[in-house]
C-alpha atoms as a PDB file:
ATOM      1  CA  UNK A   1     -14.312   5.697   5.122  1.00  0.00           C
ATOM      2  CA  UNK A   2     -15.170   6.087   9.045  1.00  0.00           C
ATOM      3  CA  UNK A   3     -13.304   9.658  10.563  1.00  0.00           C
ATOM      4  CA  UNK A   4     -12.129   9.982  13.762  1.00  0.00           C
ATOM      5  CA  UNK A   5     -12.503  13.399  15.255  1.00  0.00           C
ATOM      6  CA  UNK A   6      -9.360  14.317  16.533  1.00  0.00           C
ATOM      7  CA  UNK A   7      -7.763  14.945  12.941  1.00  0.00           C
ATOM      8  CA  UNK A   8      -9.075  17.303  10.090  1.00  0.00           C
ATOM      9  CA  UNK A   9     -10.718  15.172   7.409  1.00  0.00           C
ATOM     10  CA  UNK A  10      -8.783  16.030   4.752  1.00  0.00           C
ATOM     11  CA  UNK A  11      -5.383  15.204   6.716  1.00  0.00           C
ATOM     12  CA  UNK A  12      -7.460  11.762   6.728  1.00  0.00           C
ATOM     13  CA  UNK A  13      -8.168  11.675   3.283  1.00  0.00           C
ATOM     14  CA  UNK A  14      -4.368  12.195   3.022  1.00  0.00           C
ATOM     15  CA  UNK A  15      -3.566   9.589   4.708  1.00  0.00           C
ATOM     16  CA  UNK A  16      -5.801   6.963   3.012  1.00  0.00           C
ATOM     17  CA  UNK A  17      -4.363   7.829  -0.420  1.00  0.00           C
ATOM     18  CA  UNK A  18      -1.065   7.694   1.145  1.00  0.00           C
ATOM     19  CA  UNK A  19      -1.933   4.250   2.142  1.00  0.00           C
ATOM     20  CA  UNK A  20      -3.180   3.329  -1.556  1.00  0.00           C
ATOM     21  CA  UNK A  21      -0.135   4.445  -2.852  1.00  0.00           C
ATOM     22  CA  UNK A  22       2.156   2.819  -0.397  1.00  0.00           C
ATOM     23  CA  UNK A  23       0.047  -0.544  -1.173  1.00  0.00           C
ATOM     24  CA  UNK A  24       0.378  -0.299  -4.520  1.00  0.00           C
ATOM     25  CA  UNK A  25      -3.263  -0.049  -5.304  1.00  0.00           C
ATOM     26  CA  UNK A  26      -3.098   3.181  -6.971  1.00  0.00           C
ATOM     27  CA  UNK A  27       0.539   2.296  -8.741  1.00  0.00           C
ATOM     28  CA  UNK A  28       3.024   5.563  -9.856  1.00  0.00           C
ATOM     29  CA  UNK A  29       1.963   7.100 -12.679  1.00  0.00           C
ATOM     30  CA  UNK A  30      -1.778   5.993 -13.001  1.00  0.00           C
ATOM     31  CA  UNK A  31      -4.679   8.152 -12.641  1.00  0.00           C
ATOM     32  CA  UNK A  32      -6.211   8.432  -9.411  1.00  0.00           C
ATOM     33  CA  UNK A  33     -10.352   8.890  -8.885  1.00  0.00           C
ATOM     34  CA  UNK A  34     -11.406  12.253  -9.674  1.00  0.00           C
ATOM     35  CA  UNK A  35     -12.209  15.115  -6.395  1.00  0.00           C
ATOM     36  CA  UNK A  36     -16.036  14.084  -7.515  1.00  0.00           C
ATOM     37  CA  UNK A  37     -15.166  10.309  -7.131  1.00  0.00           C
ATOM     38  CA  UNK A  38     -13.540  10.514  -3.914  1.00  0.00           C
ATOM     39  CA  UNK A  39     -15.844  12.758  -2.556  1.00  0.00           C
ATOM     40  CA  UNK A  40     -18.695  10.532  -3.333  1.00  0.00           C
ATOM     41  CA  UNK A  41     -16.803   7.458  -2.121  1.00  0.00           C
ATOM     42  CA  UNK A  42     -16.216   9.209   1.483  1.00  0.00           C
ATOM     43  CA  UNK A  43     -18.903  11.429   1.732  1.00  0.00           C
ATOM     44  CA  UNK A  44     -17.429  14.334   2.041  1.00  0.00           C
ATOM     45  CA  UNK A  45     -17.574  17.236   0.096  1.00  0.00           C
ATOM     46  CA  UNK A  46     -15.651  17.779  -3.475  1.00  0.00           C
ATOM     47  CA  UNK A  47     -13.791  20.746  -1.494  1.00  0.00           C
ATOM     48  CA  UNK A  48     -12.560  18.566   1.416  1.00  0.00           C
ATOM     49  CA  UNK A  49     -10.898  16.222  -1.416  1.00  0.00           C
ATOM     50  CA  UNK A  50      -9.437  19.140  -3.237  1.00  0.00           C
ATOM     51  CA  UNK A  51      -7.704  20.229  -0.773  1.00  0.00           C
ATOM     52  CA  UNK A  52      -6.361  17.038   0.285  1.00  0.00           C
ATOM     53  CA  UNK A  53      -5.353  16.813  -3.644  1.00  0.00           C
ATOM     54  CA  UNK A  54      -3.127  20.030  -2.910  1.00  0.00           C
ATOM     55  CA  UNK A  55      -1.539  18.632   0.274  1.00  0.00           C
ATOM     56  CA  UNK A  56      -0.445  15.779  -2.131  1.00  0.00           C
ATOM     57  CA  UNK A  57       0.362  17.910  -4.533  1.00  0.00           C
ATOM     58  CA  UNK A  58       2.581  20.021  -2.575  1.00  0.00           C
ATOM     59  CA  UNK A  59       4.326  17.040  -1.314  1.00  0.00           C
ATOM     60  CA  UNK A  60       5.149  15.780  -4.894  1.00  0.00           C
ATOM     61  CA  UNK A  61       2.778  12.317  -3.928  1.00  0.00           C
ATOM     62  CA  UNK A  62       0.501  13.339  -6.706  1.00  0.00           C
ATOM     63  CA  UNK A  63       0.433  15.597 -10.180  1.00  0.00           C
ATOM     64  CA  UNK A  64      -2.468  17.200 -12.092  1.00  0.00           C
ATOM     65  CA  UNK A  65      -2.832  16.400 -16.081  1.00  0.00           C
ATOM     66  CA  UNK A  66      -4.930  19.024 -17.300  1.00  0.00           C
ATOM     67  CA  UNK A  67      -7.949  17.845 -18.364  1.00  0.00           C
ATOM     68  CA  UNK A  68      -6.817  14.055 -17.614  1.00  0.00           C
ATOM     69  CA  UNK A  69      -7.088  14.252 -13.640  1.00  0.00           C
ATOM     70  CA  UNK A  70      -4.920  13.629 -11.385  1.00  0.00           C
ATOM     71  CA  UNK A  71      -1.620  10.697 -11.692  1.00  0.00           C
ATOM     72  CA  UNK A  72       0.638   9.704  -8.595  1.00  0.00           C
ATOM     73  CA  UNK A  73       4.038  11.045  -9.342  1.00  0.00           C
ATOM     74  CA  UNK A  74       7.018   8.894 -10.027  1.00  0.00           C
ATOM     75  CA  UNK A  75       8.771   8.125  -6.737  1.00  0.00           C
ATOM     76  CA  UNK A  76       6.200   8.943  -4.661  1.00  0.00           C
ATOM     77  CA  UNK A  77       6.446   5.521  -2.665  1.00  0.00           C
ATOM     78  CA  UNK A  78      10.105   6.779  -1.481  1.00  0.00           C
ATOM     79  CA  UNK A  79       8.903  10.542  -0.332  1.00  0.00           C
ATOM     80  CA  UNK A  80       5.868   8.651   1.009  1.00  0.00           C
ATOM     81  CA  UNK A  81       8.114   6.051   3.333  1.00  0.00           C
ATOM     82  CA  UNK A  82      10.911   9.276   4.140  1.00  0.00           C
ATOM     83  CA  UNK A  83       8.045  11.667   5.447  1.00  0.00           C
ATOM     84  CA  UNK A  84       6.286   8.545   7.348  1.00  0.00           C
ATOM     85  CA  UNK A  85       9.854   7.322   8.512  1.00  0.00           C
ATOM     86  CA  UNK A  86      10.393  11.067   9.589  1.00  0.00           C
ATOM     87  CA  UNK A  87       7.406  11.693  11.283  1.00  0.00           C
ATOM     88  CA  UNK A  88       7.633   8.100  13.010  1.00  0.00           C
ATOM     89  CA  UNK A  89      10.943   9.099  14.408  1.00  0.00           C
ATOM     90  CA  UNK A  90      10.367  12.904  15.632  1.00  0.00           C
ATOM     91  CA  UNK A  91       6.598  12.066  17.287  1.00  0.00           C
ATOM     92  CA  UNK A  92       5.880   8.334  17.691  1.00  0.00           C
ATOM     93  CA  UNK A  93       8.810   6.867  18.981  1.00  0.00           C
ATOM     94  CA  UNK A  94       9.164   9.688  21.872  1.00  0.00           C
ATOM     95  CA  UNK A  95       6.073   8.536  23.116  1.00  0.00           C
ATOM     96  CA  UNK A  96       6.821   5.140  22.981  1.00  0.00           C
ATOM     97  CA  UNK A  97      10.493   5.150  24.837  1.00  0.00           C
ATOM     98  CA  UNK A  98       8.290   7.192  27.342  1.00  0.00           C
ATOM     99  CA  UNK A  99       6.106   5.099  27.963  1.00  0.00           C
ATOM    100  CA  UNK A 100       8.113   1.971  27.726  1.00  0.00           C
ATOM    101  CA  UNK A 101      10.133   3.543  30.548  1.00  0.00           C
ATOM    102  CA  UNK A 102       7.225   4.127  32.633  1.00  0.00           C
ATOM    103  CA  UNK A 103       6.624   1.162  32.216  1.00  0.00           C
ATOM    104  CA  UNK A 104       9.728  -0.437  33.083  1.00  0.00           C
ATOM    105  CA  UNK A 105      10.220  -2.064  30.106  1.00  0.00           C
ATOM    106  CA  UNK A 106      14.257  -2.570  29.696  1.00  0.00           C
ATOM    107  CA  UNK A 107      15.832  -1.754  26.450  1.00  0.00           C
ATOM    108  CA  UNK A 108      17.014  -5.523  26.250  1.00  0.00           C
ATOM    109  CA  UNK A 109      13.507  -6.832  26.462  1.00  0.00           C
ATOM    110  CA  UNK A 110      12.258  -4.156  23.559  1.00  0.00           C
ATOM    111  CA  UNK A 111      15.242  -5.603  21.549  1.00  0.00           C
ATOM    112  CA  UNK A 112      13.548  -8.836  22.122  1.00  0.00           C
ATOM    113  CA  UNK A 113      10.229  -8.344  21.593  1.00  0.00           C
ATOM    114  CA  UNK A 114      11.101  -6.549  18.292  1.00  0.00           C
END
């Protein structure tokens, strides 16, 4: 995994296993790779992925089985799309109507473009 500077890694790391989730390459209710796998896979230090474990974990996207590792919760795909959905609404589309209008981009040709 390449990481871009602007962002703490493990708000990366976050977002990649949001991504397999969403996917479906790491399906609801099937073990994920371990804070040792991940870590090796991205090269980053077994701390950086355990706290990116509790992020998930404190947005119900991902449960510990003691002793088992770590599962992606049941209906994580929904929380997944409502905070994405959220966060696309209250920071990315600001920026966009601003700059569309800047632009001079009418509402009418958005609608058509879209």
């Amino acid at each position: 995994m390449e990481y871009i500077g602007h962002k703490p890694i493990y708000l990366q790391n976050v977002d990649y296993i949001r991504e397999k989730v969403l996917c479906g390459e790491w399906p609801e209710e099937e073990r994920i790779p371990s804070v040792r796998e991940l870590g090796a896979s991205f090269g980053v230090n077994p701390n950086t992925v355990v706290r990116s474990y509790q992020q998930l974990e404190a947005e119900e996207i991902i449960y510990n089985k003691r002793g088992l590792g770590y599962f992606v919760r049941e209906g994580a795909v929904a929380r997944i799309k409502e905070a994405l959905r959220r966060e696309f609404i209250s920071q990315e589309l600001p920026q966009f109507r601003a700059k569309a209008e800047m632009l001079g981009i009418s509402k009418q040709e958005l609608i058509e473009l879209l």
